[in-house]
Protein backbone atom coordinates (compact mmCIF):
# COMPACT_ATOMS: atom_id res chain seq x y z
CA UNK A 1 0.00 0.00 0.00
CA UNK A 2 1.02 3.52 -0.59
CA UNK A 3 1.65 5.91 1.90
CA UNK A 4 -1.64 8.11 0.93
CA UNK A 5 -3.71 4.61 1.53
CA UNK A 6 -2.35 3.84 4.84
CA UNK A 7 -2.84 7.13 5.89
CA UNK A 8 -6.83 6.61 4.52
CA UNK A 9 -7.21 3.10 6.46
CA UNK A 10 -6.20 4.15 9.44
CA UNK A 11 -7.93 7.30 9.34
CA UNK A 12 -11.15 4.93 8.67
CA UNK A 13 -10.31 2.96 11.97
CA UNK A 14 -9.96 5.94 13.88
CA UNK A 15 -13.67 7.13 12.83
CA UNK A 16 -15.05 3.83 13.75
CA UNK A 17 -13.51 3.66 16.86
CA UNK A 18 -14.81 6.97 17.49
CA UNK A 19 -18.46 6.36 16.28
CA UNK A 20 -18.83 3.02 18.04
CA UNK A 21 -18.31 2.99 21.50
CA UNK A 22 -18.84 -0.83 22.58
CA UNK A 23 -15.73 -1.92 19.74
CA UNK A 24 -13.46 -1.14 22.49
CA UNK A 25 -12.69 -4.17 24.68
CA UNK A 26 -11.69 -4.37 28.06
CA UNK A 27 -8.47 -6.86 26.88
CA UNK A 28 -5.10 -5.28 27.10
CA UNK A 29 -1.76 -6.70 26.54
CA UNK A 30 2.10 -4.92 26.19
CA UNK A 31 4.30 -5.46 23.60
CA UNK A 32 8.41 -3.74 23.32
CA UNK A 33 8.36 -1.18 20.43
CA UNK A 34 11.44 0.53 20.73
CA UNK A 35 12.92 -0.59 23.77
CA UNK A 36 9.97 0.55 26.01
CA UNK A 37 6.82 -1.62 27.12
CA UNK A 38 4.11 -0.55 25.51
CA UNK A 39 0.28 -1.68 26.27
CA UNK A 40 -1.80 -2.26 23.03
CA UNK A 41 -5.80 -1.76 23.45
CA UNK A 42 -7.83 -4.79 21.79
CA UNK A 43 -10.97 -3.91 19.83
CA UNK A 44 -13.89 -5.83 18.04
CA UNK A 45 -13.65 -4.09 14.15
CA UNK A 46 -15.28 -4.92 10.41
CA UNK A 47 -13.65 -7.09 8.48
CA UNK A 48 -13.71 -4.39 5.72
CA UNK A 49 -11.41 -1.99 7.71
CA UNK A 50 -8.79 -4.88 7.70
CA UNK A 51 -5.85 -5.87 5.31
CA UNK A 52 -4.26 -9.21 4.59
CA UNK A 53 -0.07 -8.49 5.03
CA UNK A 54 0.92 -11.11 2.81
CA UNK A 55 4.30 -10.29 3.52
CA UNK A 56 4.69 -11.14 7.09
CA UNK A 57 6.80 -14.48 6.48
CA UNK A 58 4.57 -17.32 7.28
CA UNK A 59 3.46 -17.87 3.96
CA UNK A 60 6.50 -16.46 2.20
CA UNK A 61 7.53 -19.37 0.54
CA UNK A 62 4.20 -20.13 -0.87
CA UNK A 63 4.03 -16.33 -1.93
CA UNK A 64 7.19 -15.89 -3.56
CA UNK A 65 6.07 -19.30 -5.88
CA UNK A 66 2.94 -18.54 -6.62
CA UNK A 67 4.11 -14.78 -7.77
CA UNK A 68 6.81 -16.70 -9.87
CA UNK A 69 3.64 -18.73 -11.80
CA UNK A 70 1.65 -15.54 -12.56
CA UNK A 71 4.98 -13.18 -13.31
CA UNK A 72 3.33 -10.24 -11.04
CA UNK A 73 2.91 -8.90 -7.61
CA UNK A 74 0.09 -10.13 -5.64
CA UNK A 75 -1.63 -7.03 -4.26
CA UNK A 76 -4.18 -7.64 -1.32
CA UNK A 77 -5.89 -4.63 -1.97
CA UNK A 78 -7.21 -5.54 -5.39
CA UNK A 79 -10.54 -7.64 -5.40
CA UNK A 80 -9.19 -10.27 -8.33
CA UNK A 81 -5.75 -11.09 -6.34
CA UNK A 82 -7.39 -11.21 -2.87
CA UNK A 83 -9.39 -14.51 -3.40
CA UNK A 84 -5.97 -15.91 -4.43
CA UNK A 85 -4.38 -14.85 -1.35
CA UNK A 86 -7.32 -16.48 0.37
CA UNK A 87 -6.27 -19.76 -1.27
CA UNK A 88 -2.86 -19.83 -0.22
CA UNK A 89 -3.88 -18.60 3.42
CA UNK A 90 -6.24 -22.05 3.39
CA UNK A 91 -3.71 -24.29 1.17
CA UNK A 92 -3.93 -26.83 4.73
CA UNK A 93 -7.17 -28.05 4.43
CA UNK A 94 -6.80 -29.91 8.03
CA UNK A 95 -5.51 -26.27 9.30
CA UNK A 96 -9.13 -24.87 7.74
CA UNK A 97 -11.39 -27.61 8.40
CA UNK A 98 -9.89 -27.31 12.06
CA UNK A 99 -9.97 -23.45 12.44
CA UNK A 100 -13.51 -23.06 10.85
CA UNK A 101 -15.38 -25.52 13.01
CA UNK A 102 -13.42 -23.96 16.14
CA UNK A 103 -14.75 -20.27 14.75
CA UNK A 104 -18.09 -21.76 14.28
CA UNK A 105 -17.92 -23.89 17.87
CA UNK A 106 -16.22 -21.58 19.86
CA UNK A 107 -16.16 -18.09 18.39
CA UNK A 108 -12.74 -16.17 18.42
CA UNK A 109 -10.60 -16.75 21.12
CA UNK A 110 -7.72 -15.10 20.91
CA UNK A 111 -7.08 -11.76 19.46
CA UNK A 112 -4.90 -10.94 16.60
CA UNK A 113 -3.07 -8.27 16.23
CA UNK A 114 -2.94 -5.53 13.63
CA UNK A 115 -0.76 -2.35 12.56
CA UNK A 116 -1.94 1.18 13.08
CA UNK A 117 -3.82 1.22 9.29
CA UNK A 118 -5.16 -2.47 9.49
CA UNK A 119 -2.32 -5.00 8.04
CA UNK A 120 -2.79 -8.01 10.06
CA UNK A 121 -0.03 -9.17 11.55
CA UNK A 122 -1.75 -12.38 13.18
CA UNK A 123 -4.77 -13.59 12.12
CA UNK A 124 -4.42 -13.59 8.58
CA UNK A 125 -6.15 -17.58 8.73
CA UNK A 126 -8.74 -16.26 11.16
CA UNK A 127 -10.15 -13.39 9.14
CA UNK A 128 -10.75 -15.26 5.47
CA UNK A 129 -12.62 -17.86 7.73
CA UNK A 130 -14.34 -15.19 9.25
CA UNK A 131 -15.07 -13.56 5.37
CA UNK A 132 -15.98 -16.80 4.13
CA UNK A 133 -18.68 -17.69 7.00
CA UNK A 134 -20.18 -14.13 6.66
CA UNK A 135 -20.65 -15.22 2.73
CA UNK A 136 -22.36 -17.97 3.47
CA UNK A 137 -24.56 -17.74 6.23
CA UNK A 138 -24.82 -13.92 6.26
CA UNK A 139 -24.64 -13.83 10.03
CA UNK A 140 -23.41 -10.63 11.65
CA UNK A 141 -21.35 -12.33 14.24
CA UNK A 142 -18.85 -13.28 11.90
CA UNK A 143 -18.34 -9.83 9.94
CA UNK A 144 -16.06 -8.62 13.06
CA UNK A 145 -12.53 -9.23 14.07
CA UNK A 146 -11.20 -8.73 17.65
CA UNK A 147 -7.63 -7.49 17.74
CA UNK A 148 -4.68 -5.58 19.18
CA UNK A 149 -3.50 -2.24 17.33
CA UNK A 150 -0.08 -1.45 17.22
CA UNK A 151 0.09 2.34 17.28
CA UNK A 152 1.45 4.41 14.31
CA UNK A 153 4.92 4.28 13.09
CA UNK A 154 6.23 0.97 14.21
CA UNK A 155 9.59 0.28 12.68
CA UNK A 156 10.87 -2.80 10.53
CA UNK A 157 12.87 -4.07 13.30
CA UNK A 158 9.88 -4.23 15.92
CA UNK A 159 7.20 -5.44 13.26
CA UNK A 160 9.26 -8.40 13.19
CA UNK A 161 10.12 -8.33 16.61
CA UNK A 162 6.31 -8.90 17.10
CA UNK A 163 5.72 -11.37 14.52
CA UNK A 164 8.42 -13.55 15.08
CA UNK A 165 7.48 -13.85 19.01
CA UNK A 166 3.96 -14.64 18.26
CA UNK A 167 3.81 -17.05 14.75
CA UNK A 168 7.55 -18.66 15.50
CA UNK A 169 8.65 -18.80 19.31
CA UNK A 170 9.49 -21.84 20.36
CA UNK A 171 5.74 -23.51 21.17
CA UNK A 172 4.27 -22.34 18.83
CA UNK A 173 6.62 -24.16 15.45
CA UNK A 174 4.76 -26.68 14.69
CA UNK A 175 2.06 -24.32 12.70
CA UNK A 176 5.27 -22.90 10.99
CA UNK A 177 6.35 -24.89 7.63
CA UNK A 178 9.93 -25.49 7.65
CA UNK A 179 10.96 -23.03 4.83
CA UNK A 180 8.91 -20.02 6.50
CA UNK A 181 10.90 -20.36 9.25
CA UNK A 182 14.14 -19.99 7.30
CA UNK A 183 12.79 -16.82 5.78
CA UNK A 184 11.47 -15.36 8.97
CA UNK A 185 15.25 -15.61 10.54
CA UNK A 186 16.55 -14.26 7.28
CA UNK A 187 14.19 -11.57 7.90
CA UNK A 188 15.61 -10.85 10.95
CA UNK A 189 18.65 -10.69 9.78
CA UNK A 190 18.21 -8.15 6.91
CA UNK A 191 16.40 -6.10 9.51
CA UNK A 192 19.69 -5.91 11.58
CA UNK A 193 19.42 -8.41 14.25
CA UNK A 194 22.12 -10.05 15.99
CA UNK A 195 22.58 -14.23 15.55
CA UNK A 196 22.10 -13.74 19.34
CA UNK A 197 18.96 -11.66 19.32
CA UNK A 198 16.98 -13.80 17.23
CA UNK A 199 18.05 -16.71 19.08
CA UNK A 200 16.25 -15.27 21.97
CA UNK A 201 13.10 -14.11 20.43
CA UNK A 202 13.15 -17.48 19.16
CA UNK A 203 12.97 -19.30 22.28
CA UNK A 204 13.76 -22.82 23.70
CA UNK A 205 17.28 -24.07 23.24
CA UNK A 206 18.20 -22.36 19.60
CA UNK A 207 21.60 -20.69 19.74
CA UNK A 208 23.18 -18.03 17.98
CA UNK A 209 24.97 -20.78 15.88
CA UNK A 210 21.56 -22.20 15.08
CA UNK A 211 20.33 -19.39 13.52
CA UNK A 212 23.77 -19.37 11.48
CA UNK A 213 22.94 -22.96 10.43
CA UNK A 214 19.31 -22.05 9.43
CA UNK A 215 20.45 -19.14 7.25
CA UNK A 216 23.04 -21.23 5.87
CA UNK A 217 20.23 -24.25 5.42
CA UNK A 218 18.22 -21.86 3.32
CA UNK A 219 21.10 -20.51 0.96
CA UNK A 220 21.77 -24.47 0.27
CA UNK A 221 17.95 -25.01 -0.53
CA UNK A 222 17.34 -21.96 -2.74
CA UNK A 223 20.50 -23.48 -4.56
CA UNK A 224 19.03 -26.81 -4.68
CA UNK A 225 15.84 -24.90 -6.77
CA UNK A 226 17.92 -23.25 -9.32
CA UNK A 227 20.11 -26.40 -9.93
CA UNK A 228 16.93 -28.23 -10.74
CA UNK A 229 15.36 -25.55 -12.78
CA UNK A 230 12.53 -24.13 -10.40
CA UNK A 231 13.36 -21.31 -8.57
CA UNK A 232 11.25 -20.06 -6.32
CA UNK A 233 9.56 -23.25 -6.22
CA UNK A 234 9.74 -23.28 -2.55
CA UNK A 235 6.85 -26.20 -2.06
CA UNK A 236 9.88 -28.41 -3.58
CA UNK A 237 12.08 -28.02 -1.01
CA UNK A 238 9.46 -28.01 2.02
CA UNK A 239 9.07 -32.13 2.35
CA UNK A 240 13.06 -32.29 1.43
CA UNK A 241 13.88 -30.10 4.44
CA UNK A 242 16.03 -32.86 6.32
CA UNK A 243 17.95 -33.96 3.47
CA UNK A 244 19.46 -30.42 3.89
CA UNK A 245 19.42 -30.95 7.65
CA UNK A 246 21.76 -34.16 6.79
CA UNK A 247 23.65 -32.38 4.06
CA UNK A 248 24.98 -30.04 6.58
CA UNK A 249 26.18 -32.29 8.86
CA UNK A 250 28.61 -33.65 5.96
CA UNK A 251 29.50 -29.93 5.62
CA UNK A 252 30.91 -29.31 9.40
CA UNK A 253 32.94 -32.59 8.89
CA UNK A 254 36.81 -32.55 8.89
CA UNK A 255 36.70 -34.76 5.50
CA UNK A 256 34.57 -32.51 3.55
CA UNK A 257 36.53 -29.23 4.91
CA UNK A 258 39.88 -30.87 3.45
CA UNK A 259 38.16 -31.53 -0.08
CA UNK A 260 39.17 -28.82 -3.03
CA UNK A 261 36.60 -26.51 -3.82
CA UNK A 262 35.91 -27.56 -7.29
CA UNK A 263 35.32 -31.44 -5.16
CA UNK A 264 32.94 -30.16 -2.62
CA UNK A 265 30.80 -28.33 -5.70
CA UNK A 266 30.67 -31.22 -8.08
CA UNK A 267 29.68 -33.41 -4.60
CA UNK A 268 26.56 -31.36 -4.02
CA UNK A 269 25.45 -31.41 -7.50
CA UNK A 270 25.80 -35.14 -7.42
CA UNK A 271 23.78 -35.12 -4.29
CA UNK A 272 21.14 -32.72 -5.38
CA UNK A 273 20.33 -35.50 -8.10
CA UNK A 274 19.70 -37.73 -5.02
CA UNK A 275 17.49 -35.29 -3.23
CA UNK A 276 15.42 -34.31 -6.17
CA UNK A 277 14.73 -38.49 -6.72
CA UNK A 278 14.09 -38.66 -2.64
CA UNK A 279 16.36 -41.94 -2.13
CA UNK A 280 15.84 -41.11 1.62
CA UNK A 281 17.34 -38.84 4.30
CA UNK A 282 18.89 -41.36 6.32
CA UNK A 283 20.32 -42.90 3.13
CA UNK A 284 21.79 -39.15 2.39
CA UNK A 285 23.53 -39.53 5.85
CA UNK A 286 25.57 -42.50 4.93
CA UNK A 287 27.56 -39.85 2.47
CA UNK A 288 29.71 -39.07 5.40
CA UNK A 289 31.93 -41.87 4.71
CA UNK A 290 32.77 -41.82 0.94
CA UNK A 291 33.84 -38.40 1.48
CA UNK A 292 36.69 -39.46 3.36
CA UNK A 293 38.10 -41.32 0.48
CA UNK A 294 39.01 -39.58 -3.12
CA UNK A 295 38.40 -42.73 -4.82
CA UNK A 296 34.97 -43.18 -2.98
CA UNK A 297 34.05 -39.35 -4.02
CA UNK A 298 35.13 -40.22 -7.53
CA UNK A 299 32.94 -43.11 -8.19
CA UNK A 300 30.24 -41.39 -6.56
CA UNK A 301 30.29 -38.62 -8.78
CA UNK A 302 30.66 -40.63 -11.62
CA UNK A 303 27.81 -43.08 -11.33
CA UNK A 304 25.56 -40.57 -10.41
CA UNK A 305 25.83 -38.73 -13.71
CA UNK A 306 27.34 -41.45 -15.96
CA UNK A 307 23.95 -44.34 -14.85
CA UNK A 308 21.44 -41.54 -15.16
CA UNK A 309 22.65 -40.71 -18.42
CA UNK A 310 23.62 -37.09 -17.99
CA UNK A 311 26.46 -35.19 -18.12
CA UNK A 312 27.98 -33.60 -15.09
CA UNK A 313 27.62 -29.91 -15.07
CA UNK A 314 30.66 -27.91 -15.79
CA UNK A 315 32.32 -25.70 -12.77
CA UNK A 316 33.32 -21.74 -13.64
CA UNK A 317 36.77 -21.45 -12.82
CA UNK A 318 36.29 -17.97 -11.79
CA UNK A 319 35.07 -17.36 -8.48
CA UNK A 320 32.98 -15.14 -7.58
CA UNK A 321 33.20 -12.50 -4.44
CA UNK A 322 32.15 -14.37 -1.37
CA UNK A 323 30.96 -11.41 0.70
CA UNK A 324 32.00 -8.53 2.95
CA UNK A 325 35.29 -9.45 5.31
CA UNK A 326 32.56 -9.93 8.26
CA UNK A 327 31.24 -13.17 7.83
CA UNK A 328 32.82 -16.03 9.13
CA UNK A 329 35.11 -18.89 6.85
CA UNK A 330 32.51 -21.19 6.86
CA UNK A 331 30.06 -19.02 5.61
CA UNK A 332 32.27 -17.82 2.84
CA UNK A 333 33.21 -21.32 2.04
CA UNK A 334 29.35 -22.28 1.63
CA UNK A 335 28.58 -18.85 -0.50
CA UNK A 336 31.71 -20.13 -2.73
CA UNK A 337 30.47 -22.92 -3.40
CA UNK A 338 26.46 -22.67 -4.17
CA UNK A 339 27.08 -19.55 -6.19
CA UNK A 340 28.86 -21.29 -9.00
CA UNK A 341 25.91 -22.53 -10.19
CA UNK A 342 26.11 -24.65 -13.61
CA UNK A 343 26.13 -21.58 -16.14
CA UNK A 344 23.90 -21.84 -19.73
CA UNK A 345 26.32 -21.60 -22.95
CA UNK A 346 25.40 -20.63 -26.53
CA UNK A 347 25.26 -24.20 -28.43
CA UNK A 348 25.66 -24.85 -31.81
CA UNK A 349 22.49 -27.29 -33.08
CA UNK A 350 25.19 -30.61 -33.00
CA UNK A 351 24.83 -29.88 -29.38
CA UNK A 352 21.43 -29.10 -28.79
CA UNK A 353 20.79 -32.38 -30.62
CA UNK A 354 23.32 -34.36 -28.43
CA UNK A 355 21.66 -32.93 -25.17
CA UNK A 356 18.25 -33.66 -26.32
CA UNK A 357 19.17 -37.02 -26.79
CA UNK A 358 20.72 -36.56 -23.24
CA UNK A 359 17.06 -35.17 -21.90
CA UNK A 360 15.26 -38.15 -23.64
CA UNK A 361 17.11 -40.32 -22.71
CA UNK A 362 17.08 -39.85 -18.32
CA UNK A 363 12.97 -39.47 -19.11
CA UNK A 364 12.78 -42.82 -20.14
CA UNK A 365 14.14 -43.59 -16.23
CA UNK A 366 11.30 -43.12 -14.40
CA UNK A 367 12.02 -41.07 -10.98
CA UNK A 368 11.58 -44.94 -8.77
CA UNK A 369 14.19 -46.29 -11.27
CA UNK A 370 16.13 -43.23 -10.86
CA UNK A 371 16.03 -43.64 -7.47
CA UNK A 372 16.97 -47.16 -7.39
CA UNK A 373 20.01 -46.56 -9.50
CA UNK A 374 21.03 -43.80 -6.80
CA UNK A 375 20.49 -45.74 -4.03
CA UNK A 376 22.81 -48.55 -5.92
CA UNK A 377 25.38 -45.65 -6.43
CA UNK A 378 25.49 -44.16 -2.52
CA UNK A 379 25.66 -48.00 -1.41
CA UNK A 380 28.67 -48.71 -3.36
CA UNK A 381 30.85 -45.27 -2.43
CA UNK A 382 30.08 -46.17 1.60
CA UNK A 383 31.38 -49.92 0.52
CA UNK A 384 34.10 -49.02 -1.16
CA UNK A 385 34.95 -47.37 1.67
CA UNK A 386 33.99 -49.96 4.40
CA UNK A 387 36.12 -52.49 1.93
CA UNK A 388 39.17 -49.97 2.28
CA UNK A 389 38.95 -49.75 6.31
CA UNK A 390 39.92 -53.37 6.16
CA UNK A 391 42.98 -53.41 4.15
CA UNK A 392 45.19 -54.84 7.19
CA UNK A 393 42.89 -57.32 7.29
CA UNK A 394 43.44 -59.17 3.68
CA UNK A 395 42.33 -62.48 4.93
CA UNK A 396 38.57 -61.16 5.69
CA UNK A 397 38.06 -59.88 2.81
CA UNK A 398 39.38 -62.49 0.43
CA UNK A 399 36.80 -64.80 3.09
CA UNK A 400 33.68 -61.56 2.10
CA UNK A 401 34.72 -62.08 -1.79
CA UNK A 402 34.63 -66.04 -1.85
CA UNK A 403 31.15 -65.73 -0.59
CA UNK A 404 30.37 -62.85 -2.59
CA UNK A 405 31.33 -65.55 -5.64
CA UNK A 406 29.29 -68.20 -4.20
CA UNK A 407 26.45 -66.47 -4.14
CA UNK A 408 26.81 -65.65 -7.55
CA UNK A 409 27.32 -68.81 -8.88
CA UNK A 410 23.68 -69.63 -7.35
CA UNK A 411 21.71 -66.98 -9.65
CA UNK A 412 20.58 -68.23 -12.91
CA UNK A 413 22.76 -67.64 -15.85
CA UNK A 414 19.98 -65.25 -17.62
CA UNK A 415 20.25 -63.12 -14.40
CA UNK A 416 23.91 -62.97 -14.82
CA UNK A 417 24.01 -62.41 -18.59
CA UNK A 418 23.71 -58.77 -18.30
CA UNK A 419 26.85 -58.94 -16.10
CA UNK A 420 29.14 -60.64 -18.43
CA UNK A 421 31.84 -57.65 -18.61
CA UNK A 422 32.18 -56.77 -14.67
CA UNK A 423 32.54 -60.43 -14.26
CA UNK A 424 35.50 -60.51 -16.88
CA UNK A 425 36.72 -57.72 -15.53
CA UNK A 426 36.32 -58.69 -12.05
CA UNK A 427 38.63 -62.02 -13.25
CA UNK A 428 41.20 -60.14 -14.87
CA UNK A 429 41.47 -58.46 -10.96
CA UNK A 430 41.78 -61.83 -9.19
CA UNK A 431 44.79 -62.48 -12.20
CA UNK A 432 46.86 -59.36 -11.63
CA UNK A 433 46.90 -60.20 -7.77
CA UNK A 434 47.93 -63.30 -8.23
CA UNK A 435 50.68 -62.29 -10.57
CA UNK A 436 51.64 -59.75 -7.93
CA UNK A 437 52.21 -63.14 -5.58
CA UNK A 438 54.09 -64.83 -8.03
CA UNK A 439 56.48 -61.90 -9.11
């Protein structure tokens, strides 16, 4: 809203408030605006005085998507984009289902809270409830909202402040998706917040190096979206949030600190394939160990590009700037590496040819055979691995490959067909050792 508009709504309040004397209830509460407690008076108002603020980070992710699909703003103030804000308030149909049979039941219960010209800062959920029971039954009782008003000129920093303690303290997360959270503490952040300051607001037993980790979490997921082509496309990432949780705890490991730059990118673009086919977030986990090995990374890398049939994106050698001098080396290690995102070259029609073959060829792998094929391709990094732990022990695993061979021998020979090479291969192995006895 402009400036001229605000100034209109809340003048509008201010003449109901004036004109109806029982709209002012006896419910106070005090909120910190600028360092000083401040007591907020509630009051019963029209829906029509009130504004959705579609802004106010709990449905950012779903926002910033859903303004990617239509190319535009999303303005509440205009009739044709408010019923699609109404949709995205109401996407949780359990969340609706539960709050309109409690409206209906119970009447409101707790009162929102508003700024000075009627943005709602909580109750966004409550009040297209409210609108939609009015439109149905046409019963008076649900044209009116009861709420807090914050008083004229709040800043940034307090809005969110306010916000932040009431949608995403600590007991209250679970009716926060995953991704809002992330962009309500980078929120914080941009609105000059300490790491230690938003800890606290947050509550319960975050730290400032949580917060780090979340900001961090969300730079590696909006990543994640461009490298698969759909930025923005924040409902993506929301069910994949602790495959990032997991990724991250590779990321603070000694072994992946020691790893070149140029290995630690081409790892995570391996392991974004395996995200985007879901092989499993505990499966993701097991990553820890090939990257302790450089022939373990290798082969990981590999397989995951070479058995899906694509090729492995290309790394700019040039970096780019990492950020100011004040953030730490682990944050400046992370921007390194997700900014060197695989970059789009001019490509003769040979090419365009070749990588349409490329395309066609990983759609005929369904994403369950894609993710079967990854699975297959974490499993044998970690045991190449495992296999490598127990080189002073050459007598096991001659004993594990003996049985290995037995088993084989017991699958039928149609089963093994398909096989033929790695078997050859895997003779001319058991050869060149036992040359290496003889000699």
């Amino acid at each position: 809203m402009t400036d001229d508009i605000r100034i209109e709504s809340a003048e509008k309040i201010d003449d109901y408030i004036s004109k109806v004397d029982d709209c002012q209830l006896k419910q106070f509460k005090y909120s910190e605006l600028n360092g000083r407690k401040v007591e907020l008076q509630a009051y019963r108002l029209p829906l029509d005085l009130l504004c959705y603020n579609i802004r106010n980070g709990r449905f950012a992710a779903e926002l910033m998507e859903k303004e990617e699909s239509l190319g535009r703003r999303l303005n509440p103030e205009k009739p044709e984009d408010e019923e699609i804000i109404e949709e995205l308030f109401l996407a949780d149909k359990n969340q609706k289902e539960y709050l309109t049979e409690n409206l209906k039941r119970l009447g409101q219960i707790d009162q929102g809270v508003i700024t000075h010209d009627g943005r709602i800062i909580n109750g966004n959920r409550r009040v297209v409830i409210l609108k939609k029971l009015f439109r149905s039954t046409g019963e008076d009782k649900y044209n009116y909202f009861e709420t807090y008003r914050l008083p004229p000129k709040v800043s940034h920093r307090d809005l969110w402040r306010i916000e932040t303690g009431i949608q995403l303290s600590f007991d209250l997360q679970a009716k926060y998706g995953p991704i809002n959270e992330l962009f309500k503490i980078k929120q914080g952040k941009e609105s000059n917040f300490s790491y230690k300051q938003i800890a606290l607001i947050l509550g319960g037993s975050n730290t400032e190096d949580d917060v780090k980790l979340k900001l961090k979490r969300l730079e590696l997921i909006e990543d994640y979206l461009k490298y698969v082509n759909q930025p923005h496309k924040y409902s993506e990432a929301e069910r994949r949030n602790e495959y990032f949780i997991n990724l991250q705890k590779i990321m603070k490991t000694k072994a992946w600190k020691s790893l070149s730059t140029d290995d630690q990118t081409r790892f995570l673009h391996a392991t974004y394939e395996a995200i985007r086919v879901m092989v499993g977030h505990l499966k993701l986990r097991r990553l820890g160990k090939p990257i302790k090995d450089k022939d373990a990374i290798e082969m990981y890398i590999s397989e995951t590009f070479g058995k899906l049939g694509i090729s492995e994106p290309s790394i700019e050698k040039e970096l780019e700037d990492t950020g100011s001098d004040n953030l730490d080396k682990e944050e400046k290690l992370i921007r390194g590496i997700i900014k060197k995102i695989p970059q789009k070259k001019t490509m003769t029609k040979r090419k365009i040819k070749k990588e349409e073959r490329k395309i066609q060829k990983i759609s005929s792998l369904d994403i369950k055979k894609q993710k079967k094929v990854l699975i297959d391709v974490i499993d044998n990094a970690v045991e190449l691995v495992e296999v490598k732990e127990e080189i002073k022990k050459p007598k096991k695993l001659v004993y594990k490959v003996n049985n290995i061979i037995r088993t084989l021998s017991e699958i039928d020979a149609d089963k093994l067909k398909p096989l033929k090479k790695d078997l050859e291969d895997m003779c001319k192995s058991v050869q060149l050792l036992i040359k290496k006895i003889e000699s």
